[in-house]
C-alpha atoms as a PDB file:
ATOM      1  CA  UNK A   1     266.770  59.624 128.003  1.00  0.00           C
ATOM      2  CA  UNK A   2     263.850  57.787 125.467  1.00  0.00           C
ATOM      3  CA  UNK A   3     263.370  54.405 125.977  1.00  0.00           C
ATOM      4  CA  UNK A   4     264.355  54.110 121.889  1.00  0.00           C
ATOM      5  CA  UNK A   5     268.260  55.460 123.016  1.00  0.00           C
ATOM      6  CA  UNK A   6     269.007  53.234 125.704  1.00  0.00           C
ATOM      7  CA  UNK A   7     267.964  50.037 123.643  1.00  0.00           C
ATOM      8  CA  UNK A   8     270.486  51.098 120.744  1.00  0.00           C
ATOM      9  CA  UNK A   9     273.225  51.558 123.534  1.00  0.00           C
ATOM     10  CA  UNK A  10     271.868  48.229 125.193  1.00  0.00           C
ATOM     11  CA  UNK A  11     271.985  46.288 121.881  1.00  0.00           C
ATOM     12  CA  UNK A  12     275.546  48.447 120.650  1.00  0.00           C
ATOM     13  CA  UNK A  13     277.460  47.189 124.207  1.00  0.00           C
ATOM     14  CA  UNK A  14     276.201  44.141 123.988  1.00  0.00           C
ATOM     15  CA  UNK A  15     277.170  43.401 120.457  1.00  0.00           C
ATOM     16  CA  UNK A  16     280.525  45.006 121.110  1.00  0.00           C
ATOM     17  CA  UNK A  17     281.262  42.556 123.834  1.00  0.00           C
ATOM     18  CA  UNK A  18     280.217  39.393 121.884  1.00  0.00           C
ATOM     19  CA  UNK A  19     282.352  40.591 118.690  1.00  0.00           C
ATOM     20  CA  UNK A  20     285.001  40.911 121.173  1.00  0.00           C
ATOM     21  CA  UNK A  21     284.631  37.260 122.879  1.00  0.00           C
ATOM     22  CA  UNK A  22     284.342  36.007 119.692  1.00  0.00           C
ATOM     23  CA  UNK A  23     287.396  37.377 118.865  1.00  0.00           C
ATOM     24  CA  UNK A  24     289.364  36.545 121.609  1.00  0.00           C
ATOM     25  CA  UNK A  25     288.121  32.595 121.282  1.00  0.00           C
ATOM     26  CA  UNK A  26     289.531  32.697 117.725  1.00  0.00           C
ATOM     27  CA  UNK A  27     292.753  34.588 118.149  1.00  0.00           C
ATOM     28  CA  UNK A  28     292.218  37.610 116.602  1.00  0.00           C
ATOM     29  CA  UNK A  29     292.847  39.798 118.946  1.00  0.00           C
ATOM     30  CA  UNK A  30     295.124  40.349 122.288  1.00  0.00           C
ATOM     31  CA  UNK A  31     293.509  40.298 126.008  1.00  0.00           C
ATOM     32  CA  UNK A  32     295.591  43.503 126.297  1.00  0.00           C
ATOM     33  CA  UNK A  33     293.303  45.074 123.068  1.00  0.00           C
ATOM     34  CA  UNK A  34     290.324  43.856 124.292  1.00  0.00           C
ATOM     35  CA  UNK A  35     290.230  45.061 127.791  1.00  0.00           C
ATOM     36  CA  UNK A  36     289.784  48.747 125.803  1.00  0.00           C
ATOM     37  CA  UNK A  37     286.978  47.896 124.179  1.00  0.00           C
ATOM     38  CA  UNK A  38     285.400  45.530 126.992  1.00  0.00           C
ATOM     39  CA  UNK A  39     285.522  48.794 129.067  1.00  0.00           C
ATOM     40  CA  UNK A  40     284.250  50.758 126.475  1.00  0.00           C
ATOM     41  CA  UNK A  41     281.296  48.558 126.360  1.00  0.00           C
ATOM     42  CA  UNK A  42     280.397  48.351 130.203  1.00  0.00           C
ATOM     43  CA  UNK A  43     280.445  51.825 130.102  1.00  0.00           C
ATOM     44  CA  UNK A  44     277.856  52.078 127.067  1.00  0.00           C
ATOM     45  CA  UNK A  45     275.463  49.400 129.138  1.00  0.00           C
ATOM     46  CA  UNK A  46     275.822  51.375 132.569  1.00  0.00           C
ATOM     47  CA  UNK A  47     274.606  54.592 130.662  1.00  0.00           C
ATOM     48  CA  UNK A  48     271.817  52.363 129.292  1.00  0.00           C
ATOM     49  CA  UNK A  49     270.937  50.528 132.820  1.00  0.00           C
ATOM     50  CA  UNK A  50     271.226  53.777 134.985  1.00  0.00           C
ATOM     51  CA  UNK A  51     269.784  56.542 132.454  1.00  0.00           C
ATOM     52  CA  UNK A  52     269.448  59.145 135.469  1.00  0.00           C
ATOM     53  CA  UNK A  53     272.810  59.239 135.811  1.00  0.00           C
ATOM     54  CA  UNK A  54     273.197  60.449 132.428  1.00  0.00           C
ATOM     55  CA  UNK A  55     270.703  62.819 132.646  1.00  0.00           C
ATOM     56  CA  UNK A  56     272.133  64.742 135.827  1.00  0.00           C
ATOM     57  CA  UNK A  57     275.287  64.707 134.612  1.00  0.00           C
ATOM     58  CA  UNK A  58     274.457  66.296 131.207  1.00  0.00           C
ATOM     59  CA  UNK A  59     272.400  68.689 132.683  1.00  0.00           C
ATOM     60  CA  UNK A  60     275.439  69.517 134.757  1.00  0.00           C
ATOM     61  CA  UNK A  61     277.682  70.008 132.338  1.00  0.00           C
ATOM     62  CA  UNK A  62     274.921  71.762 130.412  1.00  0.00           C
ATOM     63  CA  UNK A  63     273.913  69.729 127.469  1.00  0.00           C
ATOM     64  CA  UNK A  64     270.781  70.131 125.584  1.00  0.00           C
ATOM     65  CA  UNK A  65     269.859  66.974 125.766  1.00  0.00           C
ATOM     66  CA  UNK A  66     271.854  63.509 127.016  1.00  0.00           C
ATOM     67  CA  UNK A  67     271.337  61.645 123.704  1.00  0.00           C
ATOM     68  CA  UNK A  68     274.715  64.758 123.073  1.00  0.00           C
ATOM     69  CA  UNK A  69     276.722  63.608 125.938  1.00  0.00           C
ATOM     70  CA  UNK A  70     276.481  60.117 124.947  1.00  0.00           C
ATOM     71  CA  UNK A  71     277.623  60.598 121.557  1.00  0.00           C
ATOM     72  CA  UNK A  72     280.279  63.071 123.036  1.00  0.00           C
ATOM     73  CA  UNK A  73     281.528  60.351 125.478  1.00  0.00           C
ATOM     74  CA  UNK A  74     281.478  57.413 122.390  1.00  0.00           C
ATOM     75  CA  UNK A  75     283.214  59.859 120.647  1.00  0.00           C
ATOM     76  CA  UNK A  76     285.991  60.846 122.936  1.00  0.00           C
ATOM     77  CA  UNK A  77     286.264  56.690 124.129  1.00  0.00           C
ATOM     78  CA  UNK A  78     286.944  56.202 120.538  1.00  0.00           C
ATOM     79  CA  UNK A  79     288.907  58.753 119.922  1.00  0.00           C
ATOM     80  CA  UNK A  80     291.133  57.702 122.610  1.00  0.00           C
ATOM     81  CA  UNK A  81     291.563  54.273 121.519  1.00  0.00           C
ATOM     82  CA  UNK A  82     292.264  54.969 118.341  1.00  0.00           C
ATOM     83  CA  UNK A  83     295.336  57.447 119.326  1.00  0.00           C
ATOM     84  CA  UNK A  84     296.285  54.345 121.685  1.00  0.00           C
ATOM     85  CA  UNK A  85     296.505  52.444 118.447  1.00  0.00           C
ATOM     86  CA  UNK A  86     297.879  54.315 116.294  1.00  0.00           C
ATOM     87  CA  UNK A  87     301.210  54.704 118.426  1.00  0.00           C
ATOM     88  CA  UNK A  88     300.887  51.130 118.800  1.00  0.00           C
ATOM     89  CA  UNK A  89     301.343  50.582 115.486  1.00  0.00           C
ATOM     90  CA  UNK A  90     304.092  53.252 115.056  1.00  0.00           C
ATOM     91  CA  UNK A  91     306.212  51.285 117.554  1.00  0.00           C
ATOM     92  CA  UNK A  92     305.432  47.878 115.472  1.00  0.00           C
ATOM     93  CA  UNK A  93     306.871  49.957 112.499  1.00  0.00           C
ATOM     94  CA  UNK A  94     309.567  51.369 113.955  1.00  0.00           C
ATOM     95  CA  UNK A  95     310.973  48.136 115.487  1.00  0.00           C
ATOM     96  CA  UNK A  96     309.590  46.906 111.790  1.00  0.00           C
ATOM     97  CA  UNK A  97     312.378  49.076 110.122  1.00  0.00           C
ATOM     98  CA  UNK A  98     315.336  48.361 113.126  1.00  0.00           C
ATOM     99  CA  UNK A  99     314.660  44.494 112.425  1.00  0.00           C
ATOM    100  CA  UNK A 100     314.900  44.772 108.554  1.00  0.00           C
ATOM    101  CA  UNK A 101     318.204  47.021 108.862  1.00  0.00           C
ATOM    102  CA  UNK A 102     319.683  44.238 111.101  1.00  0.00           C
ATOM    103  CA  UNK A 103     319.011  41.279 109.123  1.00  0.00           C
ATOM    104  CA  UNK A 104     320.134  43.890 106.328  1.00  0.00           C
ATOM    105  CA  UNK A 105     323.303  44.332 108.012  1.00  0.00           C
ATOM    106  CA  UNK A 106     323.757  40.585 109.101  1.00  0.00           C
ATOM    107  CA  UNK A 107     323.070  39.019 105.561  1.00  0.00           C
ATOM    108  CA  UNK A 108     325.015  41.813 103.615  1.00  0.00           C
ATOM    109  CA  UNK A 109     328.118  40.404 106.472  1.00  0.00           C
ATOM    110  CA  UNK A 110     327.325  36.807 105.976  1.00  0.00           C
ATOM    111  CA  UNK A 111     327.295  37.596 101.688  1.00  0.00           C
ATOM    112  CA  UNK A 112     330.542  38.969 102.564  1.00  0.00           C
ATOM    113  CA  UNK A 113     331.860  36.188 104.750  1.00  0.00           C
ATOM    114  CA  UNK A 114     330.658  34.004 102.116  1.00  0.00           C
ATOM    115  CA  UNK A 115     333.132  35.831  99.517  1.00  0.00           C
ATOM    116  CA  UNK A 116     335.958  35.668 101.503  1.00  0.00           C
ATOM    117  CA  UNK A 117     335.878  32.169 102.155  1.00  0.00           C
ATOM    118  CA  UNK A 118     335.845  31.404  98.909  1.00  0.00           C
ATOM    119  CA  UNK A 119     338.936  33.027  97.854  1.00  0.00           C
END
């Protein structure tokens, strides 16, 4: 793997896990989120420490070169977490809709309470 790659995948992980710190010291986002993309990022640096690794493994799997299985494991990592997310979010907007029904329900029974008292 060129010397050029493993930099970019060096300076990628390690700017991944600094946005992420950062993050996490101001709030925006959950220890739960960020252990995805922590691991996402140790796994970028040991493909940039231990290039050999790489290299035997794409040329196991028969890549042309293992600049293609990088990308190809970024890629799938990604993809991954952003399924993860995305049915994260349609459970927030599921219990999104429940909650609105019920305080629907409850103020359309405290309008009506409200009525009846007043007769």
């Amino acid at each position: 793997m060129q010397l050029s790659l493993r930099l970019i995948i060096l300076a990628g992980a390690l700017l991944i896990i600094a946005t992420v710190l950062k993050s996490i010291r101001k709030k925006r986002i959950l220890m739960n989120d960020a252990t995805g993309w922590v691991c996402v990022a140790l796994l970028l640096l040991f493909m940039a420490i231990f290039p050999e690794v790489v290299v035997w493994i794409s040329g196991q799997l028969g890549f042309m070169s293992p600049a293609n299985f990088v990308f190809l494991v970024a890629t799938g990592l990604l993809t991954v977490k952003a399924f993860r997310d995305t049915a994260s979010i349609s459970l927030l907007r599921h219990k999104l809709e429940e909650l609105t029904q019920e305080s629907a329900l409850a103020q359309a029974d405290n309008d009506a309470s409200a009525q009846g008292e007043d007769k």
